[in-house]
Protein backbone atom coordinates (compact mmCIF):
# COMPACT_ATOMS: atom_id res chain seq x y z
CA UNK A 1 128.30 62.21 77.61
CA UNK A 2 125.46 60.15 79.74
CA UNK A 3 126.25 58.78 82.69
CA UNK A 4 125.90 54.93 83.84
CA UNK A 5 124.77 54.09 87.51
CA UNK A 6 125.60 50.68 88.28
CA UNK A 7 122.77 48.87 91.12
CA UNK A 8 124.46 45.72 92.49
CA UNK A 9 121.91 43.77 95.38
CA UNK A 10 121.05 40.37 96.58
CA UNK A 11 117.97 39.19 98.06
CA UNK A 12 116.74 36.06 99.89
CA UNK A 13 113.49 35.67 99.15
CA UNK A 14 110.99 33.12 98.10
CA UNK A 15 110.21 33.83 94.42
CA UNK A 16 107.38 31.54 92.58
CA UNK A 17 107.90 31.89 88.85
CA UNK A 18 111.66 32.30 88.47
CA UNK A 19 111.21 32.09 84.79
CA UNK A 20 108.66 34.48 84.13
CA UNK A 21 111.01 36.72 86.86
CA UNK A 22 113.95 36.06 84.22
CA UNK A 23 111.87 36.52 80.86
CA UNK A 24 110.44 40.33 82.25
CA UNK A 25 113.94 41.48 83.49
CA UNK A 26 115.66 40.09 80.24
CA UNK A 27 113.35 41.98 78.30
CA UNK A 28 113.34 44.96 80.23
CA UNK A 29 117.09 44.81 79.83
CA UNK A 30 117.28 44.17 76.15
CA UNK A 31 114.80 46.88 75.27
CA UNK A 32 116.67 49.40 77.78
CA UNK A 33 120.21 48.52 76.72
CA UNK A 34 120.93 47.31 80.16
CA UNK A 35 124.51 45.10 80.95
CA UNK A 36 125.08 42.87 83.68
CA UNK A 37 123.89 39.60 85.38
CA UNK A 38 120.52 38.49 86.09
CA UNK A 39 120.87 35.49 88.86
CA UNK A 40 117.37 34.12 89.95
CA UNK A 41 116.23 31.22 91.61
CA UNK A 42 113.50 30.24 93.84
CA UNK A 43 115.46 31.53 97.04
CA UNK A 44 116.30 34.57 95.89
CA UNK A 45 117.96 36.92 93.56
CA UNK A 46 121.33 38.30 92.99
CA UNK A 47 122.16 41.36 90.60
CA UNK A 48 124.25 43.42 89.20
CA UNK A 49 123.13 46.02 86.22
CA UNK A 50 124.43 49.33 84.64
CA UNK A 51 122.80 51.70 82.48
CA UNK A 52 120.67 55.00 82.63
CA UNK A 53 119.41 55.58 86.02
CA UNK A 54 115.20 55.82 84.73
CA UNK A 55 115.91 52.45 82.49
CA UNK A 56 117.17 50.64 86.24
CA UNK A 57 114.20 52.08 87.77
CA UNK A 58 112.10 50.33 85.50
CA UNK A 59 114.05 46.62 86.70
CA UNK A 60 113.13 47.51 90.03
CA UNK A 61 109.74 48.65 89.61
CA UNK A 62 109.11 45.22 87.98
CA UNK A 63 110.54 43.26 91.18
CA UNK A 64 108.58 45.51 93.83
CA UNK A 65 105.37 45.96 92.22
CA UNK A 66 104.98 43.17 90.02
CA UNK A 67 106.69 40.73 92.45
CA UNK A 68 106.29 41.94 95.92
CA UNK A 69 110.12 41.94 96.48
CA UNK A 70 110.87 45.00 98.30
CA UNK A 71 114.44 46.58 97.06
């Protein structure tokens, strides 16, 4: 049995290319077999995802490294 970890954060922030944001994290997901919501917008994010602990890392290394949004 694997377990799920579940990372659930919001964050005002001002985010340039929401779509591009939205594309990377949807494919990250799909590829990962991630669930949950994806909110973006240029203010900010709001999140909620489960899955394998290394697959979420990879979410959040996107938003810090490739977006400068700190987690």
């Amino acid at each position: 049995m694997s377990s799920v970890t579940i990372v659930t954060f919001y964050k005002v922030v001002s985010i340039e290319n929401v779509h591009k944001l939205k594309r990377e994290v949807e494919r990250i997901a799909f590829k990962e077999n991630l669930s949950g919501t994806f909110f973006a917008t240029p203010q900010g994010i709001n999140t909620t995802l489960a899955g394998k602990r290394n697959s979420l890392e990879k979410v959040l290394i996107l938003l810090e490294e490739t977006f400068k949004i700190k987690t």
